[in-house]
Every structure is written in structure tokens, then in C-alpha cells.
C-alpha atoms as a PDB file:
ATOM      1  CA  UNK A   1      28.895  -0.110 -18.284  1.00  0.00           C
ATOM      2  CA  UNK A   2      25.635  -1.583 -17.755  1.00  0.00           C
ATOM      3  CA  UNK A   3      22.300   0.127 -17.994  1.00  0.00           C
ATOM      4  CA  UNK A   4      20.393   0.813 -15.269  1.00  0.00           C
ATOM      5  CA  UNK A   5      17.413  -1.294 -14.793  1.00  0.00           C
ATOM      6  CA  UNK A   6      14.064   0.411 -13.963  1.00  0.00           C
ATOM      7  CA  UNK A   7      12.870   0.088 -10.345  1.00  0.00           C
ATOM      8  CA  UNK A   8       8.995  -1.045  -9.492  1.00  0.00           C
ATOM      9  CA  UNK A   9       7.925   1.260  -7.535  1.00  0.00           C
ATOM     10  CA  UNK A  10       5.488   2.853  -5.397  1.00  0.00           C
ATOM     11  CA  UNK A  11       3.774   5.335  -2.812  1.00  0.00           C
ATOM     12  CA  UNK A  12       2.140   4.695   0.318  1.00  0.00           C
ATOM     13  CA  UNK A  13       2.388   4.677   4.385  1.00  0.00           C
ATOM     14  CA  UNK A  14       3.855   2.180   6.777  1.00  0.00           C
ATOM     15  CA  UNK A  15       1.731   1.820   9.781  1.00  0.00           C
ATOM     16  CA  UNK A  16       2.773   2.768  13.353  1.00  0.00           C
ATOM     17  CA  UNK A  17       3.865  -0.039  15.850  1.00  0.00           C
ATOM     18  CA  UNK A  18       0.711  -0.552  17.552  1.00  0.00           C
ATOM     19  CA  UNK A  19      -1.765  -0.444  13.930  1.00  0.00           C
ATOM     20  CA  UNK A  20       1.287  -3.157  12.582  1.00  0.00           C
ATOM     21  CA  UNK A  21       0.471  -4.993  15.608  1.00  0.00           C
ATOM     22  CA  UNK A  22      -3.288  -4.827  15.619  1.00  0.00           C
ATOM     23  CA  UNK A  23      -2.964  -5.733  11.537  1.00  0.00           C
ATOM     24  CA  UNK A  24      -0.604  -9.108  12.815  1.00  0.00           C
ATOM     25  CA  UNK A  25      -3.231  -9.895  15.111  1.00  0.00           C
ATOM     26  CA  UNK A  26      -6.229 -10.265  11.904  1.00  0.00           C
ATOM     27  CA  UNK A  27      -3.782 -11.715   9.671  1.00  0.00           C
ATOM     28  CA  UNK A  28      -3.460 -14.522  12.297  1.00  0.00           C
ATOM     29  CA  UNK A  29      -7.361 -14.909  12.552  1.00  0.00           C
ATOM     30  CA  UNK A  30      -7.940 -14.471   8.480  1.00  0.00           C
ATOM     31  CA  UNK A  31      -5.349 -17.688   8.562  1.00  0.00           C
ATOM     32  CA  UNK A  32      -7.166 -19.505  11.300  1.00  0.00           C
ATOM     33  CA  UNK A  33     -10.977 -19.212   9.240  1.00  0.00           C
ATOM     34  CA  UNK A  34      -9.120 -20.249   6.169  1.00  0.00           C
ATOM     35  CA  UNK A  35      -7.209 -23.400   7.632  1.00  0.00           C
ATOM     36  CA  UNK A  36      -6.568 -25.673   5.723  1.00  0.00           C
ATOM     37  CA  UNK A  37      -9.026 -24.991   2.981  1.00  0.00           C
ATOM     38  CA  UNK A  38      -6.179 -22.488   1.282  1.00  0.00           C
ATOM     39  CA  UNK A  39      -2.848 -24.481   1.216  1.00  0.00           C
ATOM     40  CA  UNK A  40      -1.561 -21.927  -0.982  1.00  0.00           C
ATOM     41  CA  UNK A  41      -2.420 -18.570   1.385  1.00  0.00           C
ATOM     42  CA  UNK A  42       0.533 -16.227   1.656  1.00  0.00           C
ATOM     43  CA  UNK A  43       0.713 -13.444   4.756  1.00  0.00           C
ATOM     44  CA  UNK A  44       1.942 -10.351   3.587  1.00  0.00           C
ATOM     45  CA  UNK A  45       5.245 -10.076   6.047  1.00  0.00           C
ATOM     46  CA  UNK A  46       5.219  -7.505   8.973  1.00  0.00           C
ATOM     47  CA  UNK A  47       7.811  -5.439   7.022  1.00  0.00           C
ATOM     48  CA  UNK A  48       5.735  -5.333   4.203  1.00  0.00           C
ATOM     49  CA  UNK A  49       2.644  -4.085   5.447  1.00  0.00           C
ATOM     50  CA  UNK A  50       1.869  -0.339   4.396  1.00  0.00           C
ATOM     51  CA  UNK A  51      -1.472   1.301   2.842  1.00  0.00           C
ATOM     52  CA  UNK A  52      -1.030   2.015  -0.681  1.00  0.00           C
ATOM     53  CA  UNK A  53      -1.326   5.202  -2.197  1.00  0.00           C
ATOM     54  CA  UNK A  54      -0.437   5.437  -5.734  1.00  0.00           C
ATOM     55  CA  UNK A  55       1.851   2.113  -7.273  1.00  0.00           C
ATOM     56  CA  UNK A  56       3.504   3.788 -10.244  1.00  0.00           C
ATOM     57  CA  UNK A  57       5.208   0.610 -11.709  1.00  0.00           C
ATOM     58  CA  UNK A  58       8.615   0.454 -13.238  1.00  0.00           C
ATOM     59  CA  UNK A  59      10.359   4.015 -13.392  1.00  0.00           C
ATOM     60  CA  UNK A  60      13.409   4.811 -15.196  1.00  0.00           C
ATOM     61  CA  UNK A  61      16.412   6.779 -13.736  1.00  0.00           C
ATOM     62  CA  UNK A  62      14.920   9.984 -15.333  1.00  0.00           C
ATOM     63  CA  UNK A  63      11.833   9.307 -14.364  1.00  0.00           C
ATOM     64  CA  UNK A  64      12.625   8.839 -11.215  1.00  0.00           C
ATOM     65  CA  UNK A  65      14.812  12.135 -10.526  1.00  0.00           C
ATOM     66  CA  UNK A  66      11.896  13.604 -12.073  1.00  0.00           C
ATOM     67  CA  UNK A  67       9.709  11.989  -9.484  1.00  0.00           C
ATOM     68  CA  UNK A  68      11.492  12.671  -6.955  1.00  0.00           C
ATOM     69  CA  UNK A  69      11.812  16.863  -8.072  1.00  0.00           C
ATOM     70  CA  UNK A  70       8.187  16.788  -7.820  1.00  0.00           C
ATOM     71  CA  UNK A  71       6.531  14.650  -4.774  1.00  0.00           C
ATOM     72  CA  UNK A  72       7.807  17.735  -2.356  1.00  0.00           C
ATOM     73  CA  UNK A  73       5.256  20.325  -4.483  1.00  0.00           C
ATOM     74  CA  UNK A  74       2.585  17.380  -3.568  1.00  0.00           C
ATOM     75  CA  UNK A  75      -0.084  18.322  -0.991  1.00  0.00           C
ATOM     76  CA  UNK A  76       1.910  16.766   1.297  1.00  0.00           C
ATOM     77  CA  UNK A  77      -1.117  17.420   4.199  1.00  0.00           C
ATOM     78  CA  UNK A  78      -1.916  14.730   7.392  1.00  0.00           C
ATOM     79  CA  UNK A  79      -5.031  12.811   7.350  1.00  0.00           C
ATOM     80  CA  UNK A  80      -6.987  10.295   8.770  1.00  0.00           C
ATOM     81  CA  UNK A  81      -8.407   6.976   7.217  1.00  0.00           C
ATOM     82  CA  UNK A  82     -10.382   4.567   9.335  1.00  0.00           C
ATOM     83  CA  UNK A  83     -10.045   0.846   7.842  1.00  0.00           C
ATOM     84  CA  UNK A  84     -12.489  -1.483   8.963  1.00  0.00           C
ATOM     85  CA  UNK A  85     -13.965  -3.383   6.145  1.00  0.00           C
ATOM     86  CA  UNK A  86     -12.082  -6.883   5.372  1.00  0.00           C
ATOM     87  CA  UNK A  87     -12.196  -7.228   1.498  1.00  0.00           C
ATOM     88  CA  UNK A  88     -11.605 -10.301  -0.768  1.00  0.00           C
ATOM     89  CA  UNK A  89     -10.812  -8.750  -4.511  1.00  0.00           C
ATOM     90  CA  UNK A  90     -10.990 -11.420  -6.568  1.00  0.00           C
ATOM     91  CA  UNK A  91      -8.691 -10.216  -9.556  1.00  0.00           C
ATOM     92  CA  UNK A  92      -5.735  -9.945  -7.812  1.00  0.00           C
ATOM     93  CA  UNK A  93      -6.324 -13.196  -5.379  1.00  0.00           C
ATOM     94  CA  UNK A  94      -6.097 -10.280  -1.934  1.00  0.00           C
ATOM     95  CA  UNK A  95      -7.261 -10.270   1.299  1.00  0.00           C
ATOM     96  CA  UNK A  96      -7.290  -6.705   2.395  1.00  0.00           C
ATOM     97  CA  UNK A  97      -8.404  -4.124   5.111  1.00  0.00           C
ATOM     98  CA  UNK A  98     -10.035  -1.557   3.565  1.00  0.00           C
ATOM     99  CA  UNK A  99     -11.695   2.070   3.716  1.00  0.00           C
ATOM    100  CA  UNK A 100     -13.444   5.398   2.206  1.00  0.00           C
ATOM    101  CA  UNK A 101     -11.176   7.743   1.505  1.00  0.00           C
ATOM    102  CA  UNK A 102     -13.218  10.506   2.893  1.00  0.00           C
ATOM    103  CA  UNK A 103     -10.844  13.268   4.298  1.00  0.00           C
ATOM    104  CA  UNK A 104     -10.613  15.880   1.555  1.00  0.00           C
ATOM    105  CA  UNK A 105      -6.603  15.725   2.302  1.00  0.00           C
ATOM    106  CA  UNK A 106      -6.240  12.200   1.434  1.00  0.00           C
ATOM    107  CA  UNK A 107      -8.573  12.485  -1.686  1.00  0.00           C
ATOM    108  CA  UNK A 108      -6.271  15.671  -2.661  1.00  0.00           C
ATOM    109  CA  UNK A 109      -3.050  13.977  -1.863  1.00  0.00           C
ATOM    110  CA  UNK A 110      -4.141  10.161  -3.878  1.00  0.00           C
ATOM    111  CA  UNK A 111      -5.490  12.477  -7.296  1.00  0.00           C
ATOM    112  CA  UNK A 112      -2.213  14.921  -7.414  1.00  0.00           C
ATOM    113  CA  UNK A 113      -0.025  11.165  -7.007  1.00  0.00           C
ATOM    114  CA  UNK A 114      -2.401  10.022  -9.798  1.00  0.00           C
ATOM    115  CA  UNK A 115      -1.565  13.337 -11.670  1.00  0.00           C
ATOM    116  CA  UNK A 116       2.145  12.917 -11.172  1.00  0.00           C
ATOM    117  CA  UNK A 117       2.251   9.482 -12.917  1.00  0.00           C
ATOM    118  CA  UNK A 118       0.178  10.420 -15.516  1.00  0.00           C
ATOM    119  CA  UNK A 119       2.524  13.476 -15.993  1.00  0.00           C
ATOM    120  CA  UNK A 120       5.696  11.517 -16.166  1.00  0.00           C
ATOM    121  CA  UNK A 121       4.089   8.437 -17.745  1.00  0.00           C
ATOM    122  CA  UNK A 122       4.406   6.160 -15.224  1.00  0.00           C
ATOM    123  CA  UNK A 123       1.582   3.375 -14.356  1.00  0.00           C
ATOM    124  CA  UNK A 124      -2.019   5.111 -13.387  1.00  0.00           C
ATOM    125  CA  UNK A 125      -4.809   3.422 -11.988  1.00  0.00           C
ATOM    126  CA  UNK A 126      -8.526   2.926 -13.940  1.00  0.00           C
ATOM    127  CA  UNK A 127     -10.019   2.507 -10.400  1.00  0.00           C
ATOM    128  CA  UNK A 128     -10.591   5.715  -8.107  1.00  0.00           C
ATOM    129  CA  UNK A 129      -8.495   5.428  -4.894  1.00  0.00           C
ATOM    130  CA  UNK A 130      -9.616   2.875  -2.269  1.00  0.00           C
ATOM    131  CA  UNK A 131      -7.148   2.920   0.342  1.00  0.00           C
ATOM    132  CA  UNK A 132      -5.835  -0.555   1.941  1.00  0.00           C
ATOM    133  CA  UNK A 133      -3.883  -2.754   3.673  1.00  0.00           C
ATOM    134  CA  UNK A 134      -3.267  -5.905   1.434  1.00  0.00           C
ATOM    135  CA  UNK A 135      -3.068  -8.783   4.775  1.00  0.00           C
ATOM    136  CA  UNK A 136      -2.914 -12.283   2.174  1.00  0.00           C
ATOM    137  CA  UNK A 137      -1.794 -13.347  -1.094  1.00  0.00           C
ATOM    138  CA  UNK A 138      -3.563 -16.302  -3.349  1.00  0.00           C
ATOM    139  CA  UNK A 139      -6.574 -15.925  -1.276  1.00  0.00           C
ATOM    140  CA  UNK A 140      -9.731 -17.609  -2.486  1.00  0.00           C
ATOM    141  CA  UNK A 141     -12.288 -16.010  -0.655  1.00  0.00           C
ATOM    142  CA  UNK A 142     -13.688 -13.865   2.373  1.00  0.00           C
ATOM    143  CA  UNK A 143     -13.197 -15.777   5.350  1.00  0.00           C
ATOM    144  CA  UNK A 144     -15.721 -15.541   7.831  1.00  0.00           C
ATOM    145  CA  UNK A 145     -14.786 -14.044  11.223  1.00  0.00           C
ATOM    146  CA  UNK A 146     -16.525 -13.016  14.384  1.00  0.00           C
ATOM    147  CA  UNK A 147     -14.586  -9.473  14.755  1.00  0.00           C
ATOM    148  CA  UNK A 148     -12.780  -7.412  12.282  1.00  0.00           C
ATOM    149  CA  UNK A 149     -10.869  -4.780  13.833  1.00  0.00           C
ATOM    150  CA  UNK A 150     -11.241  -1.107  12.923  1.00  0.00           C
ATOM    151  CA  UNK A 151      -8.039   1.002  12.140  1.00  0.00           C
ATOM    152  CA  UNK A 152      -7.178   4.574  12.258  1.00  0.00           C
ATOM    153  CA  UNK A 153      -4.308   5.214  10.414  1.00  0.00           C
ATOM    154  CA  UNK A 154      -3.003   8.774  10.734  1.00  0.00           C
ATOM    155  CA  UNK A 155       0.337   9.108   9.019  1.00  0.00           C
ATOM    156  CA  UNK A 156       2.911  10.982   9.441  1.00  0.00           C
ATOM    157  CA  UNK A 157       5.180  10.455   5.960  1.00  0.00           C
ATOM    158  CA  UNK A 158       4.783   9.392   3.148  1.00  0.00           C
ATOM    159  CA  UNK A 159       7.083   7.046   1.726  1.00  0.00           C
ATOM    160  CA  UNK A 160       8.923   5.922  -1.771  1.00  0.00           C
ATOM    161  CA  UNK A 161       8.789   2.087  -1.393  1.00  0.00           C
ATOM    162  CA  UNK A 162      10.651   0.130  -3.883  1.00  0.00           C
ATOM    163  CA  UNK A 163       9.441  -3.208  -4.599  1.00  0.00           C
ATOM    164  CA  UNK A 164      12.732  -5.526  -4.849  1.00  0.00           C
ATOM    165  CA  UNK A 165      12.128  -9.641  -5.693  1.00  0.00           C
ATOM    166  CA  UNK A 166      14.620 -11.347  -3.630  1.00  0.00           C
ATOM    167  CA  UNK A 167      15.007 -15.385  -3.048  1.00  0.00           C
ATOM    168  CA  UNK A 168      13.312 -14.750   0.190  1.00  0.00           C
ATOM    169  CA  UNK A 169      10.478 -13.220  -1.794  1.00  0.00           C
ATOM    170  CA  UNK A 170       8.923  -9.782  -2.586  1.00  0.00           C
ATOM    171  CA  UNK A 171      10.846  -7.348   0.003  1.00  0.00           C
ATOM    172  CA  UNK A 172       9.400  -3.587   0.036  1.00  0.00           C
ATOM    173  CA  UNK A 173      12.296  -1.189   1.073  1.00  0.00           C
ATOM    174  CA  UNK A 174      11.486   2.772   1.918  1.00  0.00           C
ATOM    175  CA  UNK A 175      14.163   5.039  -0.477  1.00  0.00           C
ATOM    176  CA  UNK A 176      12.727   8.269   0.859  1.00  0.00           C
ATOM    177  CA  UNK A 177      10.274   9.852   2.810  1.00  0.00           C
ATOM    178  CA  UNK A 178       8.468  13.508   3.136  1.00  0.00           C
ATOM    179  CA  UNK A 179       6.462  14.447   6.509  1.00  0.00           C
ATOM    180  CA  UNK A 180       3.756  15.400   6.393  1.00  0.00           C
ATOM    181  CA  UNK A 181       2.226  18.833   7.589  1.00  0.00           C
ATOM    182  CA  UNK A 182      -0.819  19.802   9.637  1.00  0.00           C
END
């Protein structure tokens, strides 16, 4: 019997049909500022698109029934998050829509996720929460564009994405999902 390899993995949100949509339609303008000065841009794929909330990196089988024991005690509360600033982080090579996370639920629900991986000794971020929507991959810079849209995201689950490499590339596929209460 073989053991069971570790899944990367990660919380966040998928976006509703119309923010997906209204995401698709920047992506396509980011690309159109950039042409062709970034050969090497890569669009983040419809299906991918979600706003992060905690990435807790590879987690083990126990850690992951663990995980999985405790999201539901989260403060599993809805929120809103308005997007609207296009980003350029230089470390990681993204192009992202970004916010403030300023609703006290959010800012509750992104420090007990923290918590949790700390707890179980998963990966924790050295950067306070700064919710996103990663758009482009190997970016070089901000591109310049006349109108960046804003976007309200108000979800209503949160999700367990794993993070699977397939010949295709990087696929991220939901395992579970809690609502979220009012």
C-alpha cells in the first residue's frame, strides 16, 4: 500500500456568475495594455478564479480530518469586500484585484483561518490578510488602463479548494464547502 501524499491546499470563495464575468472582462483589458510587451503573461482560467482566504499549503491526511473537524466551529459569518484596486506584487510575478478587508466578519473569519493553521501546523502567512483576486501569472508590471472595475463580492460559502498540477496546468477543485450565516 502506498502512502498517501499530502494535498496543497487552501481556503477561499469562488465568485458568483456575474463578478466571474465582470473579472473575465479586466483580465481581457490587463492582456490588451500588456500586448505584446509580456510574451510570457498567463490568465488565471475562469475556473480558477476565487478570492483567497487563508492558503494552508500541503496537509497530511490527519491534518486534514483535523481540518476539516474544525472549519465548522469557524465564524463562519457573511460579509462584504469591495475590490477595486488592480495590484502588481512583484514577489510573486501577480496581477491582482484587490481590497481592505474592513468588515469586522471577514477580519474575524481570515485571523481564526490563520489560527487554525497555526494550530495544526499547517502554512501561516507573515503578511496580515489582504483579500484578492489573483487575474495574471509572470506579470511584469501594472499595466495602465483607463477603468478598473469595482467588485462587491458577498459570499455565500466558503470553500476547501485543493490545488491539483495537471498536464493542462494548475487546476483548483472545491472538496467541501460550509454556508455561510447572516
Amino acid at each position: 500500500m502506498s502512502p498517501i501524499t499530502p494535498k496543497r491546499l487552501f481556503l477561499g470563495f469562488s465568485p458568483a456568475a456575474a463578478e466571474r464575468a465582470s473579472l473575465l472582462k479586466l483580465q481581457l483589458a490587463c492582456e490588451q495594455a500588456y500586448e505584446p510587451s509580456a510574451p510570457s503573461l498567463k490568465k488565471v482560467t475562469e475556473a480558477n478564479l476565487h478570492l483567497t482566504l487563508a492558503f494552508l499549503g500541503q496537509v497530511t491526511a490527519e491534518q486534514l480530518e483535523d481540518l476539516l473537524a474544525a472549519i465548522p466551529g469557524l465564524p463562519l459569518k457573511r460579509f462584504r469586500v469591495r475590490l477595486e484596486h488592480l495590484c502588481f506584487w512583484p514577489g510573486p510575478k501577480i496581477l491582482c484585484l484587490a481590497g481592505i478587508a474592513e468588515d469586522p466578519a471577514l477580519m474575524a473569519l481570515a485571523k481564526a483561518a490563520q489560527q487554525l493553521a497555526t494550530n495544526l501546523e499547517l502554512h501561516s502567512s507573515e503578511y496580515d490578510y489582504r483579500p484578492h483576486i489573483t487575474l495574471m501569472r509572470r506579470a511584469d508590471n501594472l499595466p495602465e488602463l483607463e477603468d478598473v472595475p469595482t467588485l462587491d463580492l458577498t459570499p455565500s460559502e466558503l470553500q476547501l479548494y485543493e490545488s491539483l498540477s495537471t498536464p493542462t496546468g494548475v487546476e483548483y477543485r472545491i472538496l467541501t464547502s460550509w454556508p455561510l450565516s447572516d
